[in-house]
Protein backbone atom coordinates (compact mmCIF):
# COMPACT_ATOMS: atom_id res chain seq x y z
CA UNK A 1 3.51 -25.04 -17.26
CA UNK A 2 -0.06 -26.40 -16.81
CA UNK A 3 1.70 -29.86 -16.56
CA UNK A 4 4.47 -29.03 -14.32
CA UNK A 5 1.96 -27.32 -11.66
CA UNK A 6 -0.42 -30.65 -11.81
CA UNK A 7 2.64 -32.86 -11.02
CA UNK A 8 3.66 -30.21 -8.34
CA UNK A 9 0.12 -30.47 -7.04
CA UNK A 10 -0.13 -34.26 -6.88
CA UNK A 11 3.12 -34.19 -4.45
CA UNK A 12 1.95 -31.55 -2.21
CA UNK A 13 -1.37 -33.58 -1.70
CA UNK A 14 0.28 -36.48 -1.52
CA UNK A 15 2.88 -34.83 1.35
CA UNK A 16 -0.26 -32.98 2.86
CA UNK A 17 -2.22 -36.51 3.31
CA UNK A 18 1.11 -37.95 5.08
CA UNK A 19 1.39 -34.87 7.38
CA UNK A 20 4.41 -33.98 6.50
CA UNK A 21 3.54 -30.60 4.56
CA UNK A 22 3.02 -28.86 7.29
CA UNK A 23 6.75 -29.50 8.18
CA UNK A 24 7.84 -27.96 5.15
CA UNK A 25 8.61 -24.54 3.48
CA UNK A 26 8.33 -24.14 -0.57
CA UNK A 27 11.45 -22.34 -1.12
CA UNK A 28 13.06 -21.49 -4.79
CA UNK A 29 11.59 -19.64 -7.88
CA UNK A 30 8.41 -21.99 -7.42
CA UNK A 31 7.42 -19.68 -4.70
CA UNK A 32 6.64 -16.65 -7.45
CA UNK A 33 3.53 -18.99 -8.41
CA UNK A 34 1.85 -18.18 -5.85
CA UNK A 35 2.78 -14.94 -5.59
CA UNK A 36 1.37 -14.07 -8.75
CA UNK A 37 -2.08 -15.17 -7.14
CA UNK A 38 -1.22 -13.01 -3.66
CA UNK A 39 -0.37 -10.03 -6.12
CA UNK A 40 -3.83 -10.33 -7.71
CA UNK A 41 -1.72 -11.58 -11.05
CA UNK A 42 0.54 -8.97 -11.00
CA UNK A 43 1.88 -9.28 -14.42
CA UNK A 44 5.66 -8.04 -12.75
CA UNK A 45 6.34 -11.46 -11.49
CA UNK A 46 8.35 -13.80 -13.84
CA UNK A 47 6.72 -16.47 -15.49
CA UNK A 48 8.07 -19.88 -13.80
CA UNK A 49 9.97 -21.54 -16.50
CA UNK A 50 12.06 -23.90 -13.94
CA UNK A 51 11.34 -27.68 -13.72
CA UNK A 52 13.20 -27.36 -9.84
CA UNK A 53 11.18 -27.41 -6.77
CA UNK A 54 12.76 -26.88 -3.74
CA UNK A 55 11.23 -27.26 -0.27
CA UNK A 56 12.87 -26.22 3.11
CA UNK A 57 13.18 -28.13 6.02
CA UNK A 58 13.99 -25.94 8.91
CA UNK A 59 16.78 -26.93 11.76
CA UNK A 60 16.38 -28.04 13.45
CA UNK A 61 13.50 -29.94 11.71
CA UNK A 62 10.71 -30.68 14.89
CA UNK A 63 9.33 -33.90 13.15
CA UNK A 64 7.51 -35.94 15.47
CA UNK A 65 6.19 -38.61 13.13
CA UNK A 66 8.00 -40.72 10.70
CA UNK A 67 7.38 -40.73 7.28
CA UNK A 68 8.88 -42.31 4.05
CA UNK A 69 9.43 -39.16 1.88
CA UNK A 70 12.12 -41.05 -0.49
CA UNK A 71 9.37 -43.99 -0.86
CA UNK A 72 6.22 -41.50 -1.36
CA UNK A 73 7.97 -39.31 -3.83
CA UNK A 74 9.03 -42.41 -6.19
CA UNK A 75 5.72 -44.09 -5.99
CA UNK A 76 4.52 -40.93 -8.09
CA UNK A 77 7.06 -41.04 -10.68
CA UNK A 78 10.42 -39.54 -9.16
CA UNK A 79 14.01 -41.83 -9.50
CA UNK A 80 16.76 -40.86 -6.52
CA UNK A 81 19.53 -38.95 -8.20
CA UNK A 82 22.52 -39.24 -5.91
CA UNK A 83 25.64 -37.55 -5.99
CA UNK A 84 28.66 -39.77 -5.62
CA UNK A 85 30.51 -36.59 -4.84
CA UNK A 86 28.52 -34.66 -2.10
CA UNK A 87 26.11 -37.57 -1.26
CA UNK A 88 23.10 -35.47 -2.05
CA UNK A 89 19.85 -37.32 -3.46
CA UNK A 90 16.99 -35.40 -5.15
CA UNK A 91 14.40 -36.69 -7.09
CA UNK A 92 13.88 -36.61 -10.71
CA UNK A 93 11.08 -36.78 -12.96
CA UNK A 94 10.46 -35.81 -16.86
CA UNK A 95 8.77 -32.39 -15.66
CA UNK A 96 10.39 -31.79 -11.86
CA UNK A 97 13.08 -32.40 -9.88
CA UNK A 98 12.75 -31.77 -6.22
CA UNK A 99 15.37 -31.08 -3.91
CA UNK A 100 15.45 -30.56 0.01
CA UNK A 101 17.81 -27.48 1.58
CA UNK A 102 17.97 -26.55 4.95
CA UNK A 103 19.48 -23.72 6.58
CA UNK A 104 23.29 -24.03 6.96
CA UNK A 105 23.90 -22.80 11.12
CA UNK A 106 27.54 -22.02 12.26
CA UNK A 107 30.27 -23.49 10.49
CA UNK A 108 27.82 -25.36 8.42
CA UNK A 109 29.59 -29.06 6.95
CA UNK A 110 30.02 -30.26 4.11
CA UNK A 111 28.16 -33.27 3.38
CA UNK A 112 24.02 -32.91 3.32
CA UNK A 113 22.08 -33.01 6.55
CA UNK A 114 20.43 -36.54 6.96
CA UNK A 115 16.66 -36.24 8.06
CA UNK A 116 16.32 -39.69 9.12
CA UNK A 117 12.24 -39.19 10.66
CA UNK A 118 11.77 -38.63 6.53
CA UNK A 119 14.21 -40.94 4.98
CA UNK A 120 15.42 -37.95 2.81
CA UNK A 121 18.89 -35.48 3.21
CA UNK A 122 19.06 -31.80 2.61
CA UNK A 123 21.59 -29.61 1.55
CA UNK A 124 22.48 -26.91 3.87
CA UNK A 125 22.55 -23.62 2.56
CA UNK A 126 23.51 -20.24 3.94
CA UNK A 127 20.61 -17.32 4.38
CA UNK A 128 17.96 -20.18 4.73
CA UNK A 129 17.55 -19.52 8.25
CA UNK A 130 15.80 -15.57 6.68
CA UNK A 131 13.18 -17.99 4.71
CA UNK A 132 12.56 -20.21 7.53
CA UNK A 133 12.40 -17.47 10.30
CA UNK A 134 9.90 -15.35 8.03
CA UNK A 135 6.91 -17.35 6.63
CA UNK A 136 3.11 -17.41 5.76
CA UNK A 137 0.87 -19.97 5.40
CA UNK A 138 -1.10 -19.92 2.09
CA UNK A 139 -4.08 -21.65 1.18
CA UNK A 140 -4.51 -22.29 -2.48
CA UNK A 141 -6.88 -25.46 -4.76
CA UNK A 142 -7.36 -26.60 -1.40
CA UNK A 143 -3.68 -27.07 -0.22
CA UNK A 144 -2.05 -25.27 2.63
CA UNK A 145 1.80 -24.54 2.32
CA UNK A 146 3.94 -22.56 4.18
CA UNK A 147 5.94 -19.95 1.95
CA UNK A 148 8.38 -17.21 2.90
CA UNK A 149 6.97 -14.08 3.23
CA UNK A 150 7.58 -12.01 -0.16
CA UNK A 151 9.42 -9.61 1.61
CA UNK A 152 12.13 -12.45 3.14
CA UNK A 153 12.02 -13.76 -0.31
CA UNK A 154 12.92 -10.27 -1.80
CA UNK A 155 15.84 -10.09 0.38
CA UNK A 156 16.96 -13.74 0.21
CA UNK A 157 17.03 -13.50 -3.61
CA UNK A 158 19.46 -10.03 -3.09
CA UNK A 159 22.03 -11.96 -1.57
CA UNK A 160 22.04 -15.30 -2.65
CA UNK A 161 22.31 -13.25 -6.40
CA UNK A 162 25.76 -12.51 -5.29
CA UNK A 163 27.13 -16.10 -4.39
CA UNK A 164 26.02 -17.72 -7.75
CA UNK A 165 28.52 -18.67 -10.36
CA UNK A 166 26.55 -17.87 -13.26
CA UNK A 167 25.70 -14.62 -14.19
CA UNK A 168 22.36 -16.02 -15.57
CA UNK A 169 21.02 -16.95 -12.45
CA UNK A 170 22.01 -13.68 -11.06
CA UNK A 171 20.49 -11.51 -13.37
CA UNK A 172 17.16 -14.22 -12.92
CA UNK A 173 17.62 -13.64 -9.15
CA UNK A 174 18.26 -10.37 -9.10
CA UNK A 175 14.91 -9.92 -11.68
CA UNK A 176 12.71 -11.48 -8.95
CA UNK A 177 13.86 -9.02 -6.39
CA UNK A 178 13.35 -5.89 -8.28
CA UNK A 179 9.74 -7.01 -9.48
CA UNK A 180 8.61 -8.60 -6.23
CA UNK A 181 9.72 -6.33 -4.14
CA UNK A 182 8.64 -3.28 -6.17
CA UNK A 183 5.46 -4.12 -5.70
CA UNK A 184 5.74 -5.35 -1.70
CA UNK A 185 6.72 -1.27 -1.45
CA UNK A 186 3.53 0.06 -3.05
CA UNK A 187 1.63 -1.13 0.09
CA UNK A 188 2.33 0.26 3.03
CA UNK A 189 2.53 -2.40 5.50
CA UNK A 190 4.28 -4.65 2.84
CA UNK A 191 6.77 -1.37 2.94
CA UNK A 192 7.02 -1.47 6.48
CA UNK A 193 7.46 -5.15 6.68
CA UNK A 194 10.26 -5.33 4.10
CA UNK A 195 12.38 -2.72 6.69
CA UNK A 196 10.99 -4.02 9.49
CA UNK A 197 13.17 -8.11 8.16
CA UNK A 198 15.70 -5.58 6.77
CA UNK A 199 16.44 -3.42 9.94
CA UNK A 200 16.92 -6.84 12.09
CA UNK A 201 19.72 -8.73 9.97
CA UNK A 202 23.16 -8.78 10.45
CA UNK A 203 25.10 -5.70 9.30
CA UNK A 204 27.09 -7.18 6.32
CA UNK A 205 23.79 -8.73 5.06
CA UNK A 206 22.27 -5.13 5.20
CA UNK A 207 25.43 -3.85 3.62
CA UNK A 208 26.00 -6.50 0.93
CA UNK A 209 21.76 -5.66 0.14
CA UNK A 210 22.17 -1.75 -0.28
CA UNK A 211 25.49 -2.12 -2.44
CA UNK A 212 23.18 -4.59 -4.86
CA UNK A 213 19.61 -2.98 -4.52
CA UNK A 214 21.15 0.61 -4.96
CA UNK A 215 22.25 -0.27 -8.71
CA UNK A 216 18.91 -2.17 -9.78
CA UNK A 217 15.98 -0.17 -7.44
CA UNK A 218 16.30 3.44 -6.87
CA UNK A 219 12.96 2.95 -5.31
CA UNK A 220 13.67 -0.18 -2.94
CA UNK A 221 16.95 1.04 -1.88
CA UNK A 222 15.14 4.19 -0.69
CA UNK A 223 12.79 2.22 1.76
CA UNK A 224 15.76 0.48 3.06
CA UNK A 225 17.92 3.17 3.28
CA UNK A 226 16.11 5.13 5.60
């Protein structure tokens, strides 16, 4: 772990020096790492065991300044993975692999969304646009990042648990919800918050949400439920 978080540490200084951090949004299970610090260690929130990071680039992206992302990340150790089959690259290393997504609007497409001002692609994903419209910045061993809020995160994780293929990663997702957002309810203006995101979302998102949330948190789908 200790390992995996200096590597992950490296890259966001290295991102933060080129100005390009700031463009960003830490997305994925990586997020609950710093939750764990916002929660005062709040022994609820799973452990990270995953070696993917995923940052979010919103769309439309608003970079200004051109940077070589591809270029920066292997100079620290990553090799371009690409996908003959959906043209996706992400970038592996023995302890990460780090992947861009960015949020999938209208019909979405099927091949990855080329961000040429940082020489990288993204795969567009559906939901995104409820991490990207609902963020915080964070300031942590002297690194700002922007991160969803845990309450958007709570609710991401609720429906993206229902479009996996593997029951694993639903049961992982739908883990990181309950905890997470157990805890955003035991504060009252994390409470508020979390039906505040809730009340404003398309009803079959809110639907989809109650039918999971009802079976896994009595106490969650009570809050949203009201």
């Amino acid at each position: 772990m200790e390992k995996k978080y200096k590597l992950l540490s490296t890259v966001l200084k290295e991102l933060e020096s080129a100005g390009v951090l700031e463009k960003l949004i830490l997305a994925g299970s990586w997020c609950q790492y710093y939750y764990r610090i916002l929660f005062d260690e709040a022994p609820e929130i799973p452990l990270i065991r995953t070696t993917d990071i995923d940052f979010l680039v919103p769309n439309p992206p608003k970079i200004k300044k051109k940077v070589d992302v591809s270029e920066l990340l292997n100079n620290l150790g990553f090799d371009n993975d690409f996908d003959y089959h959906t043209g996706l690259v992400k970038y592996v290393h023995p302890d990460l692999e780090i992947q861009f997504l960015t949020p999938a609007l209208g019909r979405g497409k099927d091949s990855p969304y080329e961000i040429k001002k940082l020489n990288i692609n993204a795969e567009g994903l559906r939901y995104m646009t409820l991490l990207q419209d609902f963020k915080f910045q964070m300031k942590h061993a002297g690194i700002t990042i922007w991160l969803p809020e845990p309450e958007a995160f709570v609710l991401h994780k609720i429906l993206i648990s229902q479009k996996r293929k593997s029951q694993a990663k639903t049961d992982k997702d739908l883990q990181s919800a309950q905890s997470i957002g157990e805890l955003c309810i035991e504060d009252e203006a994390r409470r508020e918050r979390l039906k505040s995101i809730f009340d404003g979302m398309p009803r079959k998102w809110k639907r989809d949400i109650l039918g999971v949330i009802k079976l896994i948190s009595p106490h969650i789908f009570s809050c949203l439920n009201l």
